[in-house]
Protein backbone atom coordinates (compact mmCIF):
# COMPACT_ATOMS: atom_id res chain seq x y z
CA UNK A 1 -14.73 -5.57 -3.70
CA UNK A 2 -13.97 -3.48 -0.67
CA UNK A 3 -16.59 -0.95 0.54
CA UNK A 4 -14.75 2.41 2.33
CA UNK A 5 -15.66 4.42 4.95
CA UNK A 6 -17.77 6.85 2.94
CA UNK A 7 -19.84 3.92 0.75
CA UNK A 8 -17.80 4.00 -2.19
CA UNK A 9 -16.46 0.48 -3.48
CA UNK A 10 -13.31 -0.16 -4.30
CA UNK A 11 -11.61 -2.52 -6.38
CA UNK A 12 -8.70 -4.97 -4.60
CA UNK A 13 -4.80 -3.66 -5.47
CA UNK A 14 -2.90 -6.49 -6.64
CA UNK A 15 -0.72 -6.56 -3.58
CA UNK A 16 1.12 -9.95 -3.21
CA UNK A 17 1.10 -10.20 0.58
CA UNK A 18 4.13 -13.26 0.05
CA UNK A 19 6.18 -11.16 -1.69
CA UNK A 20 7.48 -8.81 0.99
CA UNK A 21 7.67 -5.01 1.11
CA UNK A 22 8.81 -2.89 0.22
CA UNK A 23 7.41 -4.53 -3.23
CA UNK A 24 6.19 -2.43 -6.40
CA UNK A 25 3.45 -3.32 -8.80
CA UNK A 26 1.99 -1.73 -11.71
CA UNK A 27 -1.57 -0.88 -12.93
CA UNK A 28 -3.69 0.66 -15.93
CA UNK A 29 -6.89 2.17 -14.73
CA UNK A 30 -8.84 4.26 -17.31
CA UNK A 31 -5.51 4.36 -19.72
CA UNK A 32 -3.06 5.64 -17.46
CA UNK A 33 -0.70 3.79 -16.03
CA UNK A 34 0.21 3.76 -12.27
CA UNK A 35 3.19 2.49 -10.97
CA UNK A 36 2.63 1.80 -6.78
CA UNK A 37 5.62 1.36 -4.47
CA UNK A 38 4.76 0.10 -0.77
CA UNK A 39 6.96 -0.06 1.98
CA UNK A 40 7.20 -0.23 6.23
CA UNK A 41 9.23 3.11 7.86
CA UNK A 42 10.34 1.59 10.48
CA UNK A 43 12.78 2.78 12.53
CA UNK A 44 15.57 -0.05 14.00
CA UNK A 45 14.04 0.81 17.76
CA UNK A 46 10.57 -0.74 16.79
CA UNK A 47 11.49 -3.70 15.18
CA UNK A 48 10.09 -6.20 17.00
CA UNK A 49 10.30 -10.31 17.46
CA UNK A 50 11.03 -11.42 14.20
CA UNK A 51 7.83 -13.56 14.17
CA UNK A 52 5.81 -10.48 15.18
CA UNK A 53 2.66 -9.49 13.57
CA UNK A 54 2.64 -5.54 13.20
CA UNK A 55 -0.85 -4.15 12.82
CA UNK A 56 -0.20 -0.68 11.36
CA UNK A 57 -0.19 2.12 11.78
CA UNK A 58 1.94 2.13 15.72
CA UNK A 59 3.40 4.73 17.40
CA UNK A 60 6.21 3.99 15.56
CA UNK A 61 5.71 2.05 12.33
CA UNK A 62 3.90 3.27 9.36
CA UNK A 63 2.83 1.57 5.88
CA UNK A 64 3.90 4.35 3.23
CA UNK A 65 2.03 4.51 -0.47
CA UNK A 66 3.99 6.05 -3.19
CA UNK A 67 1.61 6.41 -6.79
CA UNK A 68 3.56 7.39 -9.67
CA UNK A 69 2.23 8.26 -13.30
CA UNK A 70 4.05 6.61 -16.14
CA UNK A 71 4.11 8.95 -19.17
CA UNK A 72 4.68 7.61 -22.62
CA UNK A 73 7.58 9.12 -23.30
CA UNK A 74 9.49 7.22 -19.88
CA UNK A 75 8.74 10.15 -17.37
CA UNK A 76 7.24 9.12 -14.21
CA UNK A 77 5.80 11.83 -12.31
CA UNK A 78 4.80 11.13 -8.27
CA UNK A 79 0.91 11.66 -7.61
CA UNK A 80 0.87 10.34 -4.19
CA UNK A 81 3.48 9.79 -1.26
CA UNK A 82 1.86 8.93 2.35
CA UNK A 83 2.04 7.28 5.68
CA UNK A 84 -1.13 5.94 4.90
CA UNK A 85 -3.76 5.96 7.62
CA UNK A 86 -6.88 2.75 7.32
CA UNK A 87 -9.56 4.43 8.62
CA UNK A 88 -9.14 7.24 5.69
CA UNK A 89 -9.60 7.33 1.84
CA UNK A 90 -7.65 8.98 -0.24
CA UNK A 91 -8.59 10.97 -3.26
CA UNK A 92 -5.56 11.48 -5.81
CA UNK A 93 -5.75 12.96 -9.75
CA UNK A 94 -9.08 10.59 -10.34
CA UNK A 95 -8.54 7.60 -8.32
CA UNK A 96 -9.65 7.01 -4.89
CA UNK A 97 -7.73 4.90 -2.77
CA UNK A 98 -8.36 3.05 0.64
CA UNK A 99 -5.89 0.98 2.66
CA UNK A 100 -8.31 -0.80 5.59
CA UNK A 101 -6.29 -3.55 6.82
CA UNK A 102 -2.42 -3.43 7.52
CA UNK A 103 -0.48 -6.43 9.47
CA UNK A 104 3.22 -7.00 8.09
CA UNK A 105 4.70 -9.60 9.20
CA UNK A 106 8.39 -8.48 10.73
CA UNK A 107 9.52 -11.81 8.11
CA UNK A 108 8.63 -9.96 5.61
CA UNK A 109 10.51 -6.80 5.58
CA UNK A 110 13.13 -7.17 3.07
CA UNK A 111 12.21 -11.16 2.65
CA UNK A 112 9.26 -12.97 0.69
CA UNK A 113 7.34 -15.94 2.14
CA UNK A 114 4.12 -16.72 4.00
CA UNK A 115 4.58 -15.28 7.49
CA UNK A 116 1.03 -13.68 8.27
CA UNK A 117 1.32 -10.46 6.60
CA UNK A 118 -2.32 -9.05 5.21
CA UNK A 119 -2.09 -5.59 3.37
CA UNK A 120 -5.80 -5.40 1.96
CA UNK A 121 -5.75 -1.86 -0.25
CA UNK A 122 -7.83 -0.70 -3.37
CA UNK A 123 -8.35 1.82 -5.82
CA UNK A 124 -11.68 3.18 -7.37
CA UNK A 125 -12.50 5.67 -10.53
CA UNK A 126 -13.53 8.84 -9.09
C-alpha cells in the first residue's frame, strides 16, 4: 500500500523494475481494462554513465505515463499521457494515480536486468 500526498492509499502498479522501460503492462480495475505504457524522454545530451542511477524527474530527463482504455470491441482510447511529476497525484476518468519514487537505472533503458532501477507507482478507485 502506498499512502499519497493528500492521505489517500494507493494500491502498488505491477511495474517490473527488471524488465526495463519503456515496458507496458495491463490492468482491470473496477471492469475496465487499462493498458499502461512507461517510458524515460531522454534526450542523447543527458544520458549519463551507463551505470548511473537517474532519480527523476532532472532538468532533463522525465518518466512519462501513458493510460489507455481497452474497449471491447479492440479500440483503445488514451486517458492519460504525462511527464509525470512524484510529489503530485493524478486524478484520471476514476482512478487516481501517484508515482513517488523514480530512479532508472541508465542499464535499463532499452535492456532488462537488475541494475538499481526503483519505479514505485500506484493506482486507487476514486
Amino acid at each position: 500500500m502506498i499512502i499519497g500526498p493528500s492521505g489517500r492509499t494507493y494500491d502498488p502498479l505491477p511495474i517490473d523494475n527488471t524488465a526495463g522501460f519503456p515496458q507496458q503492462f495491463p490492468l482491470l480495475l473496477n471492469g475496465t481494462n487499462y493498458q499502461f505504457l512507461l517510458y524515460v524522454d531522454v534526450p542523447e545530451a543527458g544520458l549519463g554513465r551507463i551505470d548511473e542511477l537517474m532519480v527523476l524527474p532532472d532538468a532533463q530527463r522525465f518518466l512519462v505515463v501513458r493510460v489507455d482504455i481497452l474497449a471491447a470491441d479492440g479500440t483503445t482510447q488514451t486517458i492519460f499521457l504525462r511527464k509525470i511529476v512524484p510529489s503530485l497525484e493524478y486524478s484520471v476518468r476514476g482512478i487516481g494515480l501517484y508515482f513517488p519514487t523514480q530512479i532508472v537505472a541508465r542499464r535499463n533503458l532499452n535492456g532488462v536486468g537488475s541494475f538499481g532501477s526503483n519505479i514505485v507507482a500506484g493506482v486507487a478507485s476514486l
